[in-house]
Protein backbone atom coordinates (compact mmCIF):
# COMPACT_ATOMS: atom_id res chain seq x y z
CA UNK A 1 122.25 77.49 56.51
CA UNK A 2 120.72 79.87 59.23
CA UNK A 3 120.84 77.28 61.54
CA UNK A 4 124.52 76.12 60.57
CA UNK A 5 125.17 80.25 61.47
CA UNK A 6 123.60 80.30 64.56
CA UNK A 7 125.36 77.35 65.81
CA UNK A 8 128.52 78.85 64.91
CA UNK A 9 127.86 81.70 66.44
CA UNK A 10 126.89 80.05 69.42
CA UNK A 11 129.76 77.91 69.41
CA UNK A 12 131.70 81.26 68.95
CA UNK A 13 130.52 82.99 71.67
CA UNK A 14 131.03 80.04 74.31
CA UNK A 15 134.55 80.08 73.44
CA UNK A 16 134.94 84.00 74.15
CA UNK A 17 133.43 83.13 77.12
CA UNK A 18 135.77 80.45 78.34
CA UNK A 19 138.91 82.00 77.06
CA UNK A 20 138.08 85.60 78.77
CA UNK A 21 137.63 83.23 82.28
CA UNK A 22 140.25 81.32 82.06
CA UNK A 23 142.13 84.82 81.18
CA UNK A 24 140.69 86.48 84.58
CA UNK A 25 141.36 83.38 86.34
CA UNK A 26 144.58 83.31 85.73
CA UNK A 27 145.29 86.88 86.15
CA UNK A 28 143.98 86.68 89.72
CA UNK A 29 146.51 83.71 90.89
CA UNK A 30 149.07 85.40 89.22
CA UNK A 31 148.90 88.45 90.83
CA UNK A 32 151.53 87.99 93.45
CA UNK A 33 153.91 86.88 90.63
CA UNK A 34 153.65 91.03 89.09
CA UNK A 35 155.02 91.74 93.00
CA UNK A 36 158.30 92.59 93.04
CA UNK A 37 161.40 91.32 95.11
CA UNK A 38 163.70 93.02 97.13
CA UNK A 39 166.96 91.78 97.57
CA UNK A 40 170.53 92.62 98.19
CA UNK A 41 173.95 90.93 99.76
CA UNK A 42 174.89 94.19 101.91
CA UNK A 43 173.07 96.53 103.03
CA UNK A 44 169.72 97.33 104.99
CA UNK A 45 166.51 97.00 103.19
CA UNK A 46 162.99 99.58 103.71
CA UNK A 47 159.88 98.92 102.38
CA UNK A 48 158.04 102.09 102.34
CA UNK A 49 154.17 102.74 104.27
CA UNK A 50 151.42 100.55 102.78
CA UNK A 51 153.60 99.18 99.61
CA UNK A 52 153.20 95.34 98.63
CA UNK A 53 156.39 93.47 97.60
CA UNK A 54 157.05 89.97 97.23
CA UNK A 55 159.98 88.49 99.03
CA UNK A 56 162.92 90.39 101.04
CA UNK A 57 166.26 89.35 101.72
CA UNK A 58 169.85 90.59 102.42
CA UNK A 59 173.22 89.03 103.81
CA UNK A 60 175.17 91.89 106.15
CA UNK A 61 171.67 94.40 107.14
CA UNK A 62 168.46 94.85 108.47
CA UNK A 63 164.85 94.95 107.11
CA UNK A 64 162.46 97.60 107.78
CA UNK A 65 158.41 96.88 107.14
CA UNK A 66 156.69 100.34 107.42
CA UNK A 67 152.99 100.56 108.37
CA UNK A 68 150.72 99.21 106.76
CA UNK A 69 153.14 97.04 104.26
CA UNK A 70 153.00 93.83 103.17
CA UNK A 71 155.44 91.06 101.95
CA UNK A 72 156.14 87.64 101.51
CA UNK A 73 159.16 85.49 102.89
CA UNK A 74 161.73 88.31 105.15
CA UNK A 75 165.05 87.07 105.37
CA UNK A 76 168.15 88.47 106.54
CA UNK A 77 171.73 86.75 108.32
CA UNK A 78 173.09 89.17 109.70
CA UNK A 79 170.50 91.99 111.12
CA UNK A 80 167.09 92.58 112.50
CA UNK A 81 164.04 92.72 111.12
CA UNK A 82 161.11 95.01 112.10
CA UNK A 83 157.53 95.26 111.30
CA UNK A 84 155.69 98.56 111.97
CA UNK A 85 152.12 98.93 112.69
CA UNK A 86 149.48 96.61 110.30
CA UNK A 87 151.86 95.19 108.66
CA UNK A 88 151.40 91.38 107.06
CA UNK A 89 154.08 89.33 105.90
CA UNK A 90 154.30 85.27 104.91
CA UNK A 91 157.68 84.56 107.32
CA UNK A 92 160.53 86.20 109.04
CA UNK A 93 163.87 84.69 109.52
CA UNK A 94 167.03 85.96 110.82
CA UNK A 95 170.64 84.52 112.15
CA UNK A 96 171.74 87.06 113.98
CA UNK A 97 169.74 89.29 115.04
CA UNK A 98 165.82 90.41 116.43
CA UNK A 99 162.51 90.05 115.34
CA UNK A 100 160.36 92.88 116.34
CA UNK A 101 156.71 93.45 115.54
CA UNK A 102 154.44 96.45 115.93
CA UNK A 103 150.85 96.05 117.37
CA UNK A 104 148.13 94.74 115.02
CA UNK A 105 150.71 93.17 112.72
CA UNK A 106 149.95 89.59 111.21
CA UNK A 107 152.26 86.78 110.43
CA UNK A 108 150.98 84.01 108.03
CA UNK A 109 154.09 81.64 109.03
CA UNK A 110 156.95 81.25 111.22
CA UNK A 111 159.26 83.70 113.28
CA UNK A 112 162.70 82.73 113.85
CA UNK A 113 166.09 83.79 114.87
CA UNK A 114 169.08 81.73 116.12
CA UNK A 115 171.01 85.08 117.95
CA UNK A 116 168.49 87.51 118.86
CA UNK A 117 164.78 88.28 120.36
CA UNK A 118 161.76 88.09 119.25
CA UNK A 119 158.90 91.04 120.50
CA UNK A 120 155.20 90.52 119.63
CA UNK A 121 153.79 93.85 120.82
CA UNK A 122 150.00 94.35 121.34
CA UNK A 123 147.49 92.62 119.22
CA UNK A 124 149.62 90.67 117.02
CA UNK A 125 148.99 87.50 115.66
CA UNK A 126 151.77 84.57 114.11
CA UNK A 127 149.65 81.35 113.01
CA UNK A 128 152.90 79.64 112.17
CA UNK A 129 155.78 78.85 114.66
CA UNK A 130 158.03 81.10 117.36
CA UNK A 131 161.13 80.25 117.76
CA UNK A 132 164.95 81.74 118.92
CA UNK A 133 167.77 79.73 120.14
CA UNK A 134 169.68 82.02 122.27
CA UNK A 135 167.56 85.02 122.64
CA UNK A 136 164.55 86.48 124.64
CA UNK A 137 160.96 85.76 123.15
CA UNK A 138 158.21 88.62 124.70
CA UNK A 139 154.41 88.18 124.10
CA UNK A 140 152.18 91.47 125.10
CA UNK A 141 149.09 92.21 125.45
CA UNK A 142 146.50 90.33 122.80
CA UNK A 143 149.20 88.93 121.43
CA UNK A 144 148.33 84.90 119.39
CA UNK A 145 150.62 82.66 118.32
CA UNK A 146 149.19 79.88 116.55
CA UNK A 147 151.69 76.83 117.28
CA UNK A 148 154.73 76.28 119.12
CA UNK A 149 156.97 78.95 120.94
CA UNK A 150 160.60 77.93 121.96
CA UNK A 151 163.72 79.30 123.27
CA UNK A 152 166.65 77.10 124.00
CA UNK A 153 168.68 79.85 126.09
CA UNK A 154 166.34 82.48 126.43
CA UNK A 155 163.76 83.63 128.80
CA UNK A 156 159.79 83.36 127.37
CA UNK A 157 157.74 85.88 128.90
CA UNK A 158 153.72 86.45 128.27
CA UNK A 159 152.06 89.20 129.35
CA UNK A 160 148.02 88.30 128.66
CA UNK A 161 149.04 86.42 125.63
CA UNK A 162 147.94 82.92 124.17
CA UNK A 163 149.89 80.23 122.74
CA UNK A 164 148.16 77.47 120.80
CA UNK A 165 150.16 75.29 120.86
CA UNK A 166 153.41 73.93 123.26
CA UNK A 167 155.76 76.44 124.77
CA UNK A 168 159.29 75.04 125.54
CA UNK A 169 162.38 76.00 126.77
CA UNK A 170 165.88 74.29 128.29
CA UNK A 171 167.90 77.28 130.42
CA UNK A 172 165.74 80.41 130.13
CA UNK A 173 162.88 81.73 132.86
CA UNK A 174 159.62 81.36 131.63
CA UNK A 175 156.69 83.81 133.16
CA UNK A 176 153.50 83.76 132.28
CA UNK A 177 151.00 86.25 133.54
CA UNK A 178 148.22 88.67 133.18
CA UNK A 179 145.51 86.03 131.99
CA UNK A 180 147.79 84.53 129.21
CA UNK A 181 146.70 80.72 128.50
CA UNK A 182 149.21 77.75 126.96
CA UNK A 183 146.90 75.79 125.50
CA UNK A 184 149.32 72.70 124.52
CA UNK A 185 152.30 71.42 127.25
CA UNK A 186 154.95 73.67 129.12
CA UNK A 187 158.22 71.78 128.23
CA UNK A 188 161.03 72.59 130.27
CA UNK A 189 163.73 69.94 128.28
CA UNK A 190 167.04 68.55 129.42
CA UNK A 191 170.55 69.82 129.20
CA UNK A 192 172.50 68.25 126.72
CA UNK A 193 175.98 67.26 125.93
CA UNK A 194 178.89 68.90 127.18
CA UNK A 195 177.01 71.91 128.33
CA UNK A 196 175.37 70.17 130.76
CA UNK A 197 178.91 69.19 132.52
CA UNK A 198 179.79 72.53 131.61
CA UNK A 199 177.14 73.89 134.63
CA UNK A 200 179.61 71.69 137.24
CA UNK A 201 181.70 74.98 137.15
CA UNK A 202 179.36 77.58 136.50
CA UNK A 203 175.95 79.17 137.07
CA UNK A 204 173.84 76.38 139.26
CA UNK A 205 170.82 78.55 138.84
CA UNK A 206 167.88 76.48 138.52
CA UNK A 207 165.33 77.75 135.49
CA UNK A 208 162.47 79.90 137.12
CA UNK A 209 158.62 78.67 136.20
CA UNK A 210 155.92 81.27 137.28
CA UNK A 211 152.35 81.26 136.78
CA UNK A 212 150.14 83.76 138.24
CA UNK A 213 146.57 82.97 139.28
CA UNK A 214 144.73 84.41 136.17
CA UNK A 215 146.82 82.34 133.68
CA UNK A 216 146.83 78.79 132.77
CA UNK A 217 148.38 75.59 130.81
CA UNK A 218 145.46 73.36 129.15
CA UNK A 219 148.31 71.12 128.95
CA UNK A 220 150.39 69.00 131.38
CA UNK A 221 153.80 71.26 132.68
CA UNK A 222 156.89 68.24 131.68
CA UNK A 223 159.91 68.96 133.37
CA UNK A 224 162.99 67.25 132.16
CA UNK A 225 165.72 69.15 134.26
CA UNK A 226 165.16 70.59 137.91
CA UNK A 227 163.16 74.14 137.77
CA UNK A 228 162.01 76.36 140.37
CA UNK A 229 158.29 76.47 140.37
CA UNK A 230 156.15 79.31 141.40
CA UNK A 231 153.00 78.17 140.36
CA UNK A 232 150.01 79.93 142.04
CA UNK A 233 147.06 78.45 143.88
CA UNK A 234 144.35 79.11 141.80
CA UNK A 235 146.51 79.05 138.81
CA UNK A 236 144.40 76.36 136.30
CA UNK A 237 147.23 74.18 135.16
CA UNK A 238 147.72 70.41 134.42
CA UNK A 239 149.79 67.46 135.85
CA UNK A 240 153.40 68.46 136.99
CA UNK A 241 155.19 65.32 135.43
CA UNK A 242 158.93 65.16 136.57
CA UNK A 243 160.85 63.35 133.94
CA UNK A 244 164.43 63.06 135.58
């Protein structure tokens, strides 16, 4: 019988044991679940100095992350979304409007806007994707992003920044200097459609392509349009392939 007793107890006790781990287990991947959301259809949205929220989104206004904040997806249509100092959020995403981001922030995803700029002050780092359609995109100093960066109709600029992966444009300047380093291809891609008919009576400006001697493309520079190319001397770039 004392044996029988112990057992049970035994038997007891590992059962405690798994329950109260499975309970803490849980508890930690559902902690962003207890965060709360933010949303509205009109109407700008703050989140305050070093609170945690989950997602953000509004139609008709603009989102504000204070220092030190942190959320998950941003989202707006129409307005712009900024990021104060060491902030952290999953993604941004806006229609019409700019993305702005304080030094030291981090991005764990994508920026994008269709209408608007993008600014990556100092220190900032995006591991996702950079892109804008028909706006400016600006990298300062220190500033990483960790894939692509593209602007149809806008100029790129990157002031001793990195890109890891391809930067590509169609109309806009792009400038690279100060040490900053492309480490996939410089794409400079066609003119499509009736747009590109469209030039016939308009601007013949050629795109502008500079590269200063401290900065560099680890990939080859593909042009699929004619550019103007001030690339310097002892700028370390790779094979100028002409595609038209």
């Amino acid at each position: 019988m004392r044996a029988i007793n112990h057992n049970a107890r035994l038997t007891t006790a590992t059962l405690l044991a798994l329950l109260l781990g499975a309970y803490i287990f849980n508890a930690d991947a559902n902690a962003d679940d207890l965060l709360e959301n933010l949303s509205r259809v009109n109407g700008h949205i703050d989140v305050d100095d070093f609170q945690q929220v989950a997602d953000v989104s509004t139609v008709n206004g603009s989102i504000n992350i204070a220092d030190g904040a942190s959320a998950r997806d941003v989202k707006t249509v129409n307005g712009s979304i900024e990021l104060a100092r060491d902030s952290e959020i999953a993604s941004a995403r806006t229609v019409n409007g700019h993305i702005h981001v304080a030094p030291g922030s981090r991005v764990n995803g994508n920026l994008k806007t269709v209408n608007g700029g993008i600014q990556l002050h100092d220190n900032v780092t995006v591991r996702g994707a950079v892109t804008s359609v028909n706006g400016e995109i600006r990298l300062e100093s220190g500033a990483l992003v960790g894939d692509k960066v593209s602007s149809s109709n806008g100029d790129i600029n990157l002031d001793n920044a990195r890109i890891s992966g391809d930067l590509s444009s169609r109309s806009g300047d792009v400038d690279l200097r100060r040490g900053s380093q492309v480490e996939g291809d410089l794409i400079i891609r066609e003119q499509r459609g009736w747009w590109n008919r469209l030039r016939l009576f308009g601007d013949k400006r050629y795109p502008r392509v500079t590269i200063d001697s401290s900065s560099g493309v680890s990939g080859d520079i593909h042009l699929h349009r004619r550019v103007e190319l001030n690339i310097a001397e002892d700028a370390r770039v790779g094979q100028v392939i002409r595609h038209y």
